[in-house]
N, C-alpha and C. Protein backbone atom coordinates (compact mmCIF):
# COMPACT_ATOMS: atom_id res chain seq x y z
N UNK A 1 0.83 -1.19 0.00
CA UNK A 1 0.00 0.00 0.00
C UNK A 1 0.88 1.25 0.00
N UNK A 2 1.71 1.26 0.81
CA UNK A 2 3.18 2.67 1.22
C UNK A 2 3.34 2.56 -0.08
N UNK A 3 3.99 1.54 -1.07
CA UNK A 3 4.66 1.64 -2.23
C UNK A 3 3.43 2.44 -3.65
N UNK A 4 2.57 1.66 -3.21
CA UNK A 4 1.51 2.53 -4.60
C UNK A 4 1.34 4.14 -4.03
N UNK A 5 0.60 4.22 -2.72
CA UNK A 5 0.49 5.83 -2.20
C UNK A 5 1.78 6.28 -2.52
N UNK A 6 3.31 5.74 -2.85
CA UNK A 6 4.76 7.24 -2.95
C UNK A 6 4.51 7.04 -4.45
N UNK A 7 4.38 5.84 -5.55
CA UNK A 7 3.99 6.24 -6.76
C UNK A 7 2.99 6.80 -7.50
N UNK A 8 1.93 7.16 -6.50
CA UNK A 8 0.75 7.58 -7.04
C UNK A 8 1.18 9.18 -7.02
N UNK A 9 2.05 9.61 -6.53
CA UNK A 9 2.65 10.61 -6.82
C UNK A 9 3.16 11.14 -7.77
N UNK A 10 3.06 11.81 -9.16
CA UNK A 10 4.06 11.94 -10.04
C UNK A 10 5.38 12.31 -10.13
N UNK A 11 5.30 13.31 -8.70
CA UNK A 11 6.75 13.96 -8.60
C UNK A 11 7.65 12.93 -7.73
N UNK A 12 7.28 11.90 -7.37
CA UNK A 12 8.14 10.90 -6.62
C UNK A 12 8.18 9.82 -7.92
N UNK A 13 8.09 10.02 -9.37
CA UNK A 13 8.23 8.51 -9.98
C UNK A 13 9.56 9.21 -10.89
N UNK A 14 10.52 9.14 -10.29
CA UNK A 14 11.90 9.30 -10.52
C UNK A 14 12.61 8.38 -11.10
N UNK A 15 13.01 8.12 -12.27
CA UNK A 15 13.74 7.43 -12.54
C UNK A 15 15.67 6.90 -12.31
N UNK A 16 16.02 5.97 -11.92
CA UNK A 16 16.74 5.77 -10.96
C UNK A 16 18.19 5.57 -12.27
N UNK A 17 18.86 6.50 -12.08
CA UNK A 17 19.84 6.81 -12.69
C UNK A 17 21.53 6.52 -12.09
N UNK A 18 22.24 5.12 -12.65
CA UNK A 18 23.08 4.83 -12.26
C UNK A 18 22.88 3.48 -11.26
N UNK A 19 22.20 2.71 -11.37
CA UNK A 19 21.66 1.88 -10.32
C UNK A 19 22.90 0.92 -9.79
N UNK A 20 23.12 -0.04 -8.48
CA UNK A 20 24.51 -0.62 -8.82
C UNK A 20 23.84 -2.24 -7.83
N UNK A 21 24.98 -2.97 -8.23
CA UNK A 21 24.56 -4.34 -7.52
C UNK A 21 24.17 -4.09 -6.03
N UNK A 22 22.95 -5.14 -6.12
CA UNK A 22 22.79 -4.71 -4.55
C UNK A 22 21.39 -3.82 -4.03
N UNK A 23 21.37 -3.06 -4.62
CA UNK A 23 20.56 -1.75 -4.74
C UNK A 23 19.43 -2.01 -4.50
N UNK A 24 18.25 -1.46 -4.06
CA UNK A 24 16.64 -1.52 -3.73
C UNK A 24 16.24 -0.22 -4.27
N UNK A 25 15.35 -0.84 -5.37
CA UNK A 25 14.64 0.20 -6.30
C UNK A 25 13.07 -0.02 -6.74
N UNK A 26 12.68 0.80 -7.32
CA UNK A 26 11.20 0.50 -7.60
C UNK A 26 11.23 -0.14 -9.22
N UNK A 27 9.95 -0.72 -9.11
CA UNK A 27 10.14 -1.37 -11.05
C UNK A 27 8.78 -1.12 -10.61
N UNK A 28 8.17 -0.71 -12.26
CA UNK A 28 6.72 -0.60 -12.55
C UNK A 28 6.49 -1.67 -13.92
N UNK A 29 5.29 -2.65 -13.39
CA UNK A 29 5.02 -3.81 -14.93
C UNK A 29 2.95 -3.81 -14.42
N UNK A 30 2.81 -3.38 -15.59
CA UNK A 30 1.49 -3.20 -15.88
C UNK A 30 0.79 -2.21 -15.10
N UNK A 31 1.03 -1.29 -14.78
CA UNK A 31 0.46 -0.16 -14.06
C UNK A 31 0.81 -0.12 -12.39
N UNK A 32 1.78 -1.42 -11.88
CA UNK A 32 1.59 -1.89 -10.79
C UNK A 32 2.99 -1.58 -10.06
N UNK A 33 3.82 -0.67 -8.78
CA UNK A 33 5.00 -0.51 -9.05
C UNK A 33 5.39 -1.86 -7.92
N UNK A 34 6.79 -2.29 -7.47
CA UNK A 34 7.00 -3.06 -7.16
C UNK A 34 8.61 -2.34 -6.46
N UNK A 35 9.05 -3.83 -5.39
CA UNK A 35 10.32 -3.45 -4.97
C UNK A 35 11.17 -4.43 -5.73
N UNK A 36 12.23 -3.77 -6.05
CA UNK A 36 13.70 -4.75 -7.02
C UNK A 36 14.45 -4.86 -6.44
N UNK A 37 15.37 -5.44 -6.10
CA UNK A 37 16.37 -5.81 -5.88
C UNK A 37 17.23 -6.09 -7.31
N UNK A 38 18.51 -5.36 -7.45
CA UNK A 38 19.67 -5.19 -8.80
C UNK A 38 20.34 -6.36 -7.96
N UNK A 39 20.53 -7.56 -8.89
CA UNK A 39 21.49 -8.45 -8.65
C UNK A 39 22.63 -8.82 -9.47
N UNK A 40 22.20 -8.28 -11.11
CA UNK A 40 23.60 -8.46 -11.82
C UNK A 40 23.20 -6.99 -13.02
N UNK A 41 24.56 -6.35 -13.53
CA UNK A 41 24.09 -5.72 -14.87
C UNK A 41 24.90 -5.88 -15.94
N UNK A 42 24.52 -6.02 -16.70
CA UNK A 42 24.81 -6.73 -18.51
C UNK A 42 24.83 -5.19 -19.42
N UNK A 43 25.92 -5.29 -19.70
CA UNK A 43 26.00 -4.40 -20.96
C UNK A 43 25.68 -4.84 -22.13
N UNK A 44 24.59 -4.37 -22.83
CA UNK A 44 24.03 -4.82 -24.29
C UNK A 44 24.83 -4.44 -25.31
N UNK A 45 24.53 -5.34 -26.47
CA UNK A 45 25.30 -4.36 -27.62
C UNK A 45 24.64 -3.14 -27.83
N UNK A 46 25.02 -1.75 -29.03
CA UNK A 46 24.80 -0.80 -29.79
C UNK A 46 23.24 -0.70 -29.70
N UNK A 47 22.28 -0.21 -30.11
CA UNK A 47 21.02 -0.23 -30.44
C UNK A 47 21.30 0.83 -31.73
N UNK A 48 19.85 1.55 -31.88
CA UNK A 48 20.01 2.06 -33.46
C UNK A 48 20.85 3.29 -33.43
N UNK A 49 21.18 4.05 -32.25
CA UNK A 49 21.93 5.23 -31.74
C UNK A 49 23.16 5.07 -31.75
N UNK A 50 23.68 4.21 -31.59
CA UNK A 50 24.59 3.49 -31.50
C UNK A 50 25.75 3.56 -29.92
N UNK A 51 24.26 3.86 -28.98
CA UNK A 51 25.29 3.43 -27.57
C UNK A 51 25.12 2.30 -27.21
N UNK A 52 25.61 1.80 -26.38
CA UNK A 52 25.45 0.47 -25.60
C UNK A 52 24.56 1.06 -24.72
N UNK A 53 23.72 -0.43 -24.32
CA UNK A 53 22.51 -0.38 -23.29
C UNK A 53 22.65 -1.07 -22.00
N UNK A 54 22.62 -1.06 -21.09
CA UNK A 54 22.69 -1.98 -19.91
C UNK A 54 21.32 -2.19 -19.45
N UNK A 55 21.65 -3.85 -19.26
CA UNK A 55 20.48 -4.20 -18.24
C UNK A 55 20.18 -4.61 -17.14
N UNK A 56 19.11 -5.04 -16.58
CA UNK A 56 19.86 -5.80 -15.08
C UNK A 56 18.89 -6.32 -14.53
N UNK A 57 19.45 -7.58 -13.76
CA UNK A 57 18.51 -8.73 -13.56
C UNK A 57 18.27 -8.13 -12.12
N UNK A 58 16.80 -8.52 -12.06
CA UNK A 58 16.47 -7.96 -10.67
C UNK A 58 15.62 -9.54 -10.12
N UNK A 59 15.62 -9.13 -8.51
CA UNK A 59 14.98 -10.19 -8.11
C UNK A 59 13.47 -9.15 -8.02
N UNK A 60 12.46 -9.69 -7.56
CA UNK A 60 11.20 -8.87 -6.65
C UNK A 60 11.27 -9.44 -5.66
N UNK A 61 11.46 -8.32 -4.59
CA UNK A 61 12.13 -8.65 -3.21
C UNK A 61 10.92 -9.22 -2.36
N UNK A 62 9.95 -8.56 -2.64
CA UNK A 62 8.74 -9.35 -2.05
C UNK A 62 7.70 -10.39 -2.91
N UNK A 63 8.51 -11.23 -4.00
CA UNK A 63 7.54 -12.48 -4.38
C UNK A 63 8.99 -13.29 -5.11
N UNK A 64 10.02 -13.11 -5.12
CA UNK A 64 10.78 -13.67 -5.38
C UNK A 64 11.43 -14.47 -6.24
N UNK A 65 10.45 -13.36 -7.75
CA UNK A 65 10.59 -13.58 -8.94
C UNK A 65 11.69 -12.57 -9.85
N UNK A 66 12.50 -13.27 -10.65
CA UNK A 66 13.14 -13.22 -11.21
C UNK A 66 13.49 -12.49 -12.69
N UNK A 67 14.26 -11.32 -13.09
CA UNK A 67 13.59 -10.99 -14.46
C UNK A 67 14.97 -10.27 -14.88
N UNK A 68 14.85 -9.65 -16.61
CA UNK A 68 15.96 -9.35 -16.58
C UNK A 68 15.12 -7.73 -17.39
N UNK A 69 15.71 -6.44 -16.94
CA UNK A 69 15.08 -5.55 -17.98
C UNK A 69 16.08 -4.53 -18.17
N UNK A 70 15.79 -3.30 -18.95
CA UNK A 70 16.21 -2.41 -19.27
C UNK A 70 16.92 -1.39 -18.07
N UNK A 71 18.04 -1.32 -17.00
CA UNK A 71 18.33 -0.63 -16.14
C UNK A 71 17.43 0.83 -16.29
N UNK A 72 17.05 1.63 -17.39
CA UNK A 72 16.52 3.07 -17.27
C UNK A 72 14.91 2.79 -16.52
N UNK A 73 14.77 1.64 -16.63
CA UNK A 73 13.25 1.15 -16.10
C UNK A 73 13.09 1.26 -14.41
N UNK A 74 14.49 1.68 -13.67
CA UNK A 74 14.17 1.41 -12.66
C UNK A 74 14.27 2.64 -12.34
N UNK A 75 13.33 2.98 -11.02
CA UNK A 75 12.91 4.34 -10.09
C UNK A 75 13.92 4.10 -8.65
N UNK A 76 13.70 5.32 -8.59
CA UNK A 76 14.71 5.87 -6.66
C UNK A 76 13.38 5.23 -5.95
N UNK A 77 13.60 4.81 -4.79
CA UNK A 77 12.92 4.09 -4.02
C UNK A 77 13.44 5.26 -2.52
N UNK A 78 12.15 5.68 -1.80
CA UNK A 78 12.85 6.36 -0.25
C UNK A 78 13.37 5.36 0.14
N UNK A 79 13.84 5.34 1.30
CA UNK A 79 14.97 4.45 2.43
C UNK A 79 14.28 4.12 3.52
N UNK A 80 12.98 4.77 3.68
CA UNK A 80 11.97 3.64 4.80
C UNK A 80 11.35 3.00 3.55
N UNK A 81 10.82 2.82 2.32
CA UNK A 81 10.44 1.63 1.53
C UNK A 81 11.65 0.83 1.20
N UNK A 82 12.93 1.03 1.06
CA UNK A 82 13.73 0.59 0.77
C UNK A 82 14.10 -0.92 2.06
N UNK A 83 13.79 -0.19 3.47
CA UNK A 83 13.87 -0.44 4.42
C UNK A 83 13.30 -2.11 5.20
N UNK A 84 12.56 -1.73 4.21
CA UNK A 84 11.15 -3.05 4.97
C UNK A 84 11.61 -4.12 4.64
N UNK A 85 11.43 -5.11 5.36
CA UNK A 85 12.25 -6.38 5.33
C UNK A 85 11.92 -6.92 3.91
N UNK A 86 12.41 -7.85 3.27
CA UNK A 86 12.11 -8.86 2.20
C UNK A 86 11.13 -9.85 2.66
N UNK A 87 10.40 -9.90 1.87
CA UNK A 87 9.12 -10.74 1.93
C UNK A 87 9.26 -12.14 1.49
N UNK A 88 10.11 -11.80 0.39
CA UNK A 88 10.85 -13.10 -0.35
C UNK A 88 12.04 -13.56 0.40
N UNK A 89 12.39 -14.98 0.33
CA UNK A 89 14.23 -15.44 0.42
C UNK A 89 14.01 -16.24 -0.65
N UNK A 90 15.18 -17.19 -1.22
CA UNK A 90 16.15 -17.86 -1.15
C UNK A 90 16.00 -19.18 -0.22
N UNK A 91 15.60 -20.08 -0.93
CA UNK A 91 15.79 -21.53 -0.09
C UNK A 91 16.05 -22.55 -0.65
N UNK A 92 17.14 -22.90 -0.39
CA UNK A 92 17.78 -24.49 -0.96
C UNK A 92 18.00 -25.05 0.20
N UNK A 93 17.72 -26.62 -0.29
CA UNK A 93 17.41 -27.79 0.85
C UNK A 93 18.66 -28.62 0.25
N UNK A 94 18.93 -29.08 1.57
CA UNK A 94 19.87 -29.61 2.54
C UNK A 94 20.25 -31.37 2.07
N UNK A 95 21.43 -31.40 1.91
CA UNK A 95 21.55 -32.73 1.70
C UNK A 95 21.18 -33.13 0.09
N UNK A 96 21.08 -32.15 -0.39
CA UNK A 96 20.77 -33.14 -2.08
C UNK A 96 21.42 -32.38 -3.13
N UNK A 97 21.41 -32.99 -4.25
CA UNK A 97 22.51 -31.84 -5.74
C UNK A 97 21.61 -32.61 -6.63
N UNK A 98 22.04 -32.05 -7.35
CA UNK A 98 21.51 -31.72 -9.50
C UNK A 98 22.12 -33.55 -9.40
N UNK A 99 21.45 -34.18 -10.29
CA UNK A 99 21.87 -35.45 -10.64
C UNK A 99 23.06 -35.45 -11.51
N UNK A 100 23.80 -36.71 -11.75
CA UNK A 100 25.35 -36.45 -12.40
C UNK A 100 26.16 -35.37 -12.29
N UNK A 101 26.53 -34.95 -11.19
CA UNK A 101 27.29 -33.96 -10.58
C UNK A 101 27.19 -32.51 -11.24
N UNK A 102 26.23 -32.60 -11.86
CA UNK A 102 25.53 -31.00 -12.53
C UNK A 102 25.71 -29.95 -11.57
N UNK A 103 25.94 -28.81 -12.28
CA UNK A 103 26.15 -27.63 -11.02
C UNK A 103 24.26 -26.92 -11.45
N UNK A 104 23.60 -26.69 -11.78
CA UNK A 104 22.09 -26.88 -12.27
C UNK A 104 21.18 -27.99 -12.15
N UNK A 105 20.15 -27.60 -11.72
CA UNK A 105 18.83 -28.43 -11.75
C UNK A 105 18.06 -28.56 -12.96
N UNK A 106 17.93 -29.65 -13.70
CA UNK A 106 17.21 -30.23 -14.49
C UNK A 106 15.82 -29.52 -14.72
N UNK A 107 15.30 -29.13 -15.82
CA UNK A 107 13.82 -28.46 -15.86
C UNK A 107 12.65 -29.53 -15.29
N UNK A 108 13.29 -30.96 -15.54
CA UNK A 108 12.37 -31.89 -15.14
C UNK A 108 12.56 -31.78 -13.50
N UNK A 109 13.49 -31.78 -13.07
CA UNK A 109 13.83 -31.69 -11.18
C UNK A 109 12.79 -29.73 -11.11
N UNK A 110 12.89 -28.64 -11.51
CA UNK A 110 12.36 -27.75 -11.43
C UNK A 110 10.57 -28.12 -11.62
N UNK A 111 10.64 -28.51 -12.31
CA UNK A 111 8.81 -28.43 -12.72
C UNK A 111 8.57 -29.26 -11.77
N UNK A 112 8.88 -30.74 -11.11
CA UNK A 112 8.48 -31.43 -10.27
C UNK A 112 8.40 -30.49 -9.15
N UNK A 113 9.42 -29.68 -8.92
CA UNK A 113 9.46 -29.33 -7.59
C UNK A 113 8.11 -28.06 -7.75
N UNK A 114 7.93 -27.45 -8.58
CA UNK A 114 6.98 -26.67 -9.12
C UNK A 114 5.44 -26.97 -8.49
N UNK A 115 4.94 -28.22 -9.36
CA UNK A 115 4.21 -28.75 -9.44
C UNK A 115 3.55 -29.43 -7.93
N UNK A 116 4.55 -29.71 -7.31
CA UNK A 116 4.23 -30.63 -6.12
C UNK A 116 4.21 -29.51 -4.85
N UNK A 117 4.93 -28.29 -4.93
CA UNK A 117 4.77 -27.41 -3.77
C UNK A 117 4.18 -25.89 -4.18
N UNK A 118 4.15 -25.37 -5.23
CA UNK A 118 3.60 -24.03 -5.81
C UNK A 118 1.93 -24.10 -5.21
N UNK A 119 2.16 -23.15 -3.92
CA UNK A 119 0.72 -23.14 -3.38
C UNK A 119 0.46 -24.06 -2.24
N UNK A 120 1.26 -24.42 -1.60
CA UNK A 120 0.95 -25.33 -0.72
C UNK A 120 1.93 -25.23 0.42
N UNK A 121 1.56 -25.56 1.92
CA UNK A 121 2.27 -24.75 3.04
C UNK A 121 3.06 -26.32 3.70
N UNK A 122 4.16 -25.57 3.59
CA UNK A 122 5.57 -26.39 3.90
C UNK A 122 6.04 -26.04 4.78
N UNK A 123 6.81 -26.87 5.61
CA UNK A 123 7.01 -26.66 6.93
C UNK A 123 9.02 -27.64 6.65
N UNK A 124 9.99 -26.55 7.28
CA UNK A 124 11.37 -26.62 7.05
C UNK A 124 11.90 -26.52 8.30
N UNK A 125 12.91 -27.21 8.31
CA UNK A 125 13.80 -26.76 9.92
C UNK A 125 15.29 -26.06 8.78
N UNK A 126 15.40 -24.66 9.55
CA UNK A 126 16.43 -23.39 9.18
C UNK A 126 17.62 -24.33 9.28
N UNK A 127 18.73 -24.60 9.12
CA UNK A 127 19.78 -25.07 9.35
C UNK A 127 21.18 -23.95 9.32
N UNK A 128 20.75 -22.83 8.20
CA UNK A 128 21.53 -21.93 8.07
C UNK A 128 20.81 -20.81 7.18
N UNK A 129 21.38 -19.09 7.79
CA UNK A 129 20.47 -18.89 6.91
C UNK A 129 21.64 -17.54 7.01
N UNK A 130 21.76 -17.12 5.85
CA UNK A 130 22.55 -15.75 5.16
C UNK A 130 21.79 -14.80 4.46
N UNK A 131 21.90 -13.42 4.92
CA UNK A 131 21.09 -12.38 4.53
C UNK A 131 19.92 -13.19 4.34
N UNK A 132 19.24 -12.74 2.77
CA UNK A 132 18.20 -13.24 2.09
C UNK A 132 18.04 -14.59 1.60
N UNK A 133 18.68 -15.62 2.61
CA UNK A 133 18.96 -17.44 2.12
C UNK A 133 18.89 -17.92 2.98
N UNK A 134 18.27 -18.97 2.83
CA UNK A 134 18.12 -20.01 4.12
C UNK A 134 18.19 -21.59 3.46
N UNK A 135 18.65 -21.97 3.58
CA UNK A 135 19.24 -23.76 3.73
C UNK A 135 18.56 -24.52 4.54
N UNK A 136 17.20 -25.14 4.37
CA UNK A 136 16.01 -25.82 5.25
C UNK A 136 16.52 -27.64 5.19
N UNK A 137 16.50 -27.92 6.02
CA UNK A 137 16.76 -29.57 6.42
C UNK A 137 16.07 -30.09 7.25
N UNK A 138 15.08 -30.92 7.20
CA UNK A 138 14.31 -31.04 6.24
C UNK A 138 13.09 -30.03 5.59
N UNK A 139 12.68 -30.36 4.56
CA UNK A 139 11.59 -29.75 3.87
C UNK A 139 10.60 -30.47 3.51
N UNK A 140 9.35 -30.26 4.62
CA UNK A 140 8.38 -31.71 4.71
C UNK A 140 6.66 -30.56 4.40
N UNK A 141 5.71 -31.86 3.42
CA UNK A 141 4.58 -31.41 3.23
C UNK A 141 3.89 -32.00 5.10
N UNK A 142 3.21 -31.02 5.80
CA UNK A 142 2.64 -32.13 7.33
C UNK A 142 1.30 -31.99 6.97
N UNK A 143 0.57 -33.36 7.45
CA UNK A 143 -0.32 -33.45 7.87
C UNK A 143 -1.21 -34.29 9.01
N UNK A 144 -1.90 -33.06 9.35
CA UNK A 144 -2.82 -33.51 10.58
C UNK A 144 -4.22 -34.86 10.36
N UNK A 145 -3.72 -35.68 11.29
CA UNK A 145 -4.78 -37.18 10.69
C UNK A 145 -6.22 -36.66 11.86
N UNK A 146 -7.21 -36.13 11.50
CA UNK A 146 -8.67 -35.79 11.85
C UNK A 146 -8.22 -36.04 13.66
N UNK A 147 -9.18 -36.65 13.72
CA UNK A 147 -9.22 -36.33 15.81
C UNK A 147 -7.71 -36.84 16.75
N UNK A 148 -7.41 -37.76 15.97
CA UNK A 148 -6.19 -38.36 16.81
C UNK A 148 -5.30 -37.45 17.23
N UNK A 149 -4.82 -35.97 16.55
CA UNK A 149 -4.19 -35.19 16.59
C UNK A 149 -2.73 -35.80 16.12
N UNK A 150 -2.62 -36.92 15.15
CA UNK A 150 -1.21 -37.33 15.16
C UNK A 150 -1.13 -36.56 13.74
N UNK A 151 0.17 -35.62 13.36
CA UNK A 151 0.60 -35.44 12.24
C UNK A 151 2.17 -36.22 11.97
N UNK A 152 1.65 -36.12 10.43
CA UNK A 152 2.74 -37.11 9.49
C UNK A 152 3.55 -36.03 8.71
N UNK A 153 4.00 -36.79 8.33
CA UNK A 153 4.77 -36.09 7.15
C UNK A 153 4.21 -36.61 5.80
N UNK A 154 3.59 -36.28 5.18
CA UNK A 154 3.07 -36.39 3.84
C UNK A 154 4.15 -36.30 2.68
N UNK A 155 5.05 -35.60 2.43
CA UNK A 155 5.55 -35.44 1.46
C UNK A 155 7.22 -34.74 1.69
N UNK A 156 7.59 -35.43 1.61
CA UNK A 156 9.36 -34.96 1.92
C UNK A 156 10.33 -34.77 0.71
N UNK A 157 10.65 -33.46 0.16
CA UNK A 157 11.03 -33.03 -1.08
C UNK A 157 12.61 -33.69 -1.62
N UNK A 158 13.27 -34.04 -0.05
CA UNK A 158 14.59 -34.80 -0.41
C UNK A 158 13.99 -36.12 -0.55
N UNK A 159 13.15 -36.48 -0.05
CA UNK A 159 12.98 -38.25 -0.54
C UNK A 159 12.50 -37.94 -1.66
N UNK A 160 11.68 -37.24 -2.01
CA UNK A 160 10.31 -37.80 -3.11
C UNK A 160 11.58 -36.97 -4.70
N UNK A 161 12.71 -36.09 -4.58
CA UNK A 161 13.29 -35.83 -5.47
C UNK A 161 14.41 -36.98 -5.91
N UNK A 162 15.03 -37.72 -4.79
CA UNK A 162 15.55 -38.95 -4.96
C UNK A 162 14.95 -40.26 -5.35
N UNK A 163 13.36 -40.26 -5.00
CA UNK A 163 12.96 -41.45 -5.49
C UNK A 163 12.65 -40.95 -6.70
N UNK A 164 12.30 -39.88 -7.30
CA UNK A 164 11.85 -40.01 -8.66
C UNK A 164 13.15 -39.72 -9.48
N UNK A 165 14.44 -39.78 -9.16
CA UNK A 165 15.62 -39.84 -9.87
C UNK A 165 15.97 -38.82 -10.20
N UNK A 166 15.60 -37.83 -9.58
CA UNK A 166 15.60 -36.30 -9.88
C UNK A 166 17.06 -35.10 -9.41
N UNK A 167 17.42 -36.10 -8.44
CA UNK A 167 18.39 -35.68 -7.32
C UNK A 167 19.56 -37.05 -6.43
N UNK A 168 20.90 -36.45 -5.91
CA UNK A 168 21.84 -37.32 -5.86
C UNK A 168 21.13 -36.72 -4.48
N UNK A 169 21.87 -38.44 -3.62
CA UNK A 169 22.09 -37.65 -1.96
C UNK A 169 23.30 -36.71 -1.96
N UNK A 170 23.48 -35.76 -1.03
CA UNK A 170 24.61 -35.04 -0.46
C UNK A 170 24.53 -34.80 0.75
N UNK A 171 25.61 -36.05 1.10
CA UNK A 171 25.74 -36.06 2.85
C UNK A 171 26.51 -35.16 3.33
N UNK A 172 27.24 -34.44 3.01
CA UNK A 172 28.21 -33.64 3.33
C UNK A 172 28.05 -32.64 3.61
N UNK A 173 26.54 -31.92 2.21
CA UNK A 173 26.64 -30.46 2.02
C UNK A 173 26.74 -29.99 3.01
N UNK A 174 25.69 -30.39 4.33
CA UNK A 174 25.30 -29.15 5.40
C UNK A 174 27.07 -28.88 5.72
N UNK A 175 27.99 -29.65 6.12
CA UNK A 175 28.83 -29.74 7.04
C UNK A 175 30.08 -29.02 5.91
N UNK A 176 30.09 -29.12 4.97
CA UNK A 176 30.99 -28.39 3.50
C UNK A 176 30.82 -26.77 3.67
N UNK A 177 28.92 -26.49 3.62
CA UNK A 177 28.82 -25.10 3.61
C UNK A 177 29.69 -24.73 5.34
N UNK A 178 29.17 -25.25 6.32
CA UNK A 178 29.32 -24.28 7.96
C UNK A 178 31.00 -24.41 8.10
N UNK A 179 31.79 -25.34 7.05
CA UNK A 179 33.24 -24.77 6.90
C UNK A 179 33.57 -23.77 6.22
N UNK A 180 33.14 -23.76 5.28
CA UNK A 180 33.14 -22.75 4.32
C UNK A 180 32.72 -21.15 4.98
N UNK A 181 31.71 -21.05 5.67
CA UNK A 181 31.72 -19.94 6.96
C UNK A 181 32.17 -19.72 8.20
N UNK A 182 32.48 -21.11 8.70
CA UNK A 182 33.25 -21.20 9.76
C UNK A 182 34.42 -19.96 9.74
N UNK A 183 34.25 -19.36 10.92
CA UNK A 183 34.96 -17.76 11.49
C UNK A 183 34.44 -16.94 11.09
N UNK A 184 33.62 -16.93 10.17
CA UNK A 184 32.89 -15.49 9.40
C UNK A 184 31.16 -15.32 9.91
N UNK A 185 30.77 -16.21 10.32
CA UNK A 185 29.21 -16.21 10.49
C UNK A 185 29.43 -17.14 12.26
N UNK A 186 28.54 -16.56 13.03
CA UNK A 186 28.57 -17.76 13.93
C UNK A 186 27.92 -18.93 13.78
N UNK A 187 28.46 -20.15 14.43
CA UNK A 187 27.62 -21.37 14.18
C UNK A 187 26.82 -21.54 15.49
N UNK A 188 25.91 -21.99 16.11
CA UNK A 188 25.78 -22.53 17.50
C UNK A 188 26.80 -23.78 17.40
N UNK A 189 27.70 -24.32 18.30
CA UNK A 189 28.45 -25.56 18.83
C UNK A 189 27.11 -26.86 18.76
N UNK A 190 26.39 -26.35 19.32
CA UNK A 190 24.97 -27.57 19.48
C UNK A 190 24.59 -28.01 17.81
N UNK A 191 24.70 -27.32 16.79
CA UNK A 191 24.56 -27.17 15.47
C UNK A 191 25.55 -28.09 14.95
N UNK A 192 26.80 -27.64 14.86
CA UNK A 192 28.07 -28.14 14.69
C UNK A 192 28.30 -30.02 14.93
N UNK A 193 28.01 -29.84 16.05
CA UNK A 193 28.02 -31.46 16.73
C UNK A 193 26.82 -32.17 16.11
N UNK A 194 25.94 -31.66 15.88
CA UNK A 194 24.92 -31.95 15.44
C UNK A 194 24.73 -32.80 13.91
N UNK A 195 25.60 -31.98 13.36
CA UNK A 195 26.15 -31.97 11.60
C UNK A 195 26.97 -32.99 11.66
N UNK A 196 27.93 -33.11 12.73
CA UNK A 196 29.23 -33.91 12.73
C UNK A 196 30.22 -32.64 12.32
């Protein structure tokens, strides 16, 4: 609501000149403005003028979609909208990789994972989590069985991506990444031992 009331303004729809990695800006797509996040920028070739164009992939900080557009497209954002937490993260689960040591996930491993959780409330234990990322172990569909009050686990995204051949195990990862930060981030010790 804050974000449409500062664009419904004309003299606040500023276009954001010089934008740089990192950055929190406004993007407008179909009449509707939005918060960006600048995560990479690409210099285009020539156009008919013959300057180069830059573009830049933005995340949407609050739905956590992905896009790539024209850098002049993006607006100055104030610094209390800039401010407000991310609505969106970043979550990769724990213990599994791309099949045949792929550094990428398969469109078939993507659409499954698509298909089976887009819209539906999942329940993760945090294992690690950086800025806007979190690393969930496990990542389970629960459900509650009527009066007994016993809940299950219905659907577990590291099994059900390994049984359908979608995904390798990776026993290591958790304990690979918290070296890899080890001295730079704290760990809890209870965590640590935990991992091995």
């Amino acid at each position: 609501m804050n974000l449409a009331l500062w664009y419904s303004d004309q003299a606040h729809q500023k276009r954001h000149s010089g934008a740089r990695i990192g950055e929190i800006c406004g993007y407008q797509e179909n009449e509707m403005f939005f918060r960006v996040q600048v995560l990479q920028l690409k210099e285009q070739g020539s156009h008919e003028k013959g300057a180069a164009t830059t573009d830049a992939v933005i995340m949407f900080i609050d739905s956590g979609r992905l896009e790539q557009i024209p850098v002049f497209k993006l607006y100055k954002l104030p610094g209390d909208l800039r401010a407000i937490a991310f609505q969106a993260v970043e979550v990769f689960l724990g213990r599994v990789k791309p099949k045949d040591k792929d550094i990428k996930w398969t469109v078939k491993a993507s659409v499954f994972v698509h298909t089976e959780l887009h819209g539906r409330e999942m329940e993760g234990k945090i294992v690690l989590r950086l800025g806007h990322r979190l690393w969930l172990d496990p990542l389970v569909m629960r459900l509650k069985l009527g009066e007994t009050r016993t809940i299950i686990n219905k659907f577990s995204v590291h099994t059900e991506l390994i049984r359908n051949g979608l995904a390798d195990e990776n026993p290591s990862h958790l304990e690979r990444l918290f070296k890899m930060i080890q001295g730079k981030v704290h760990i809890p010790r209870a965590l640590m031992i935990k991992t091995k």
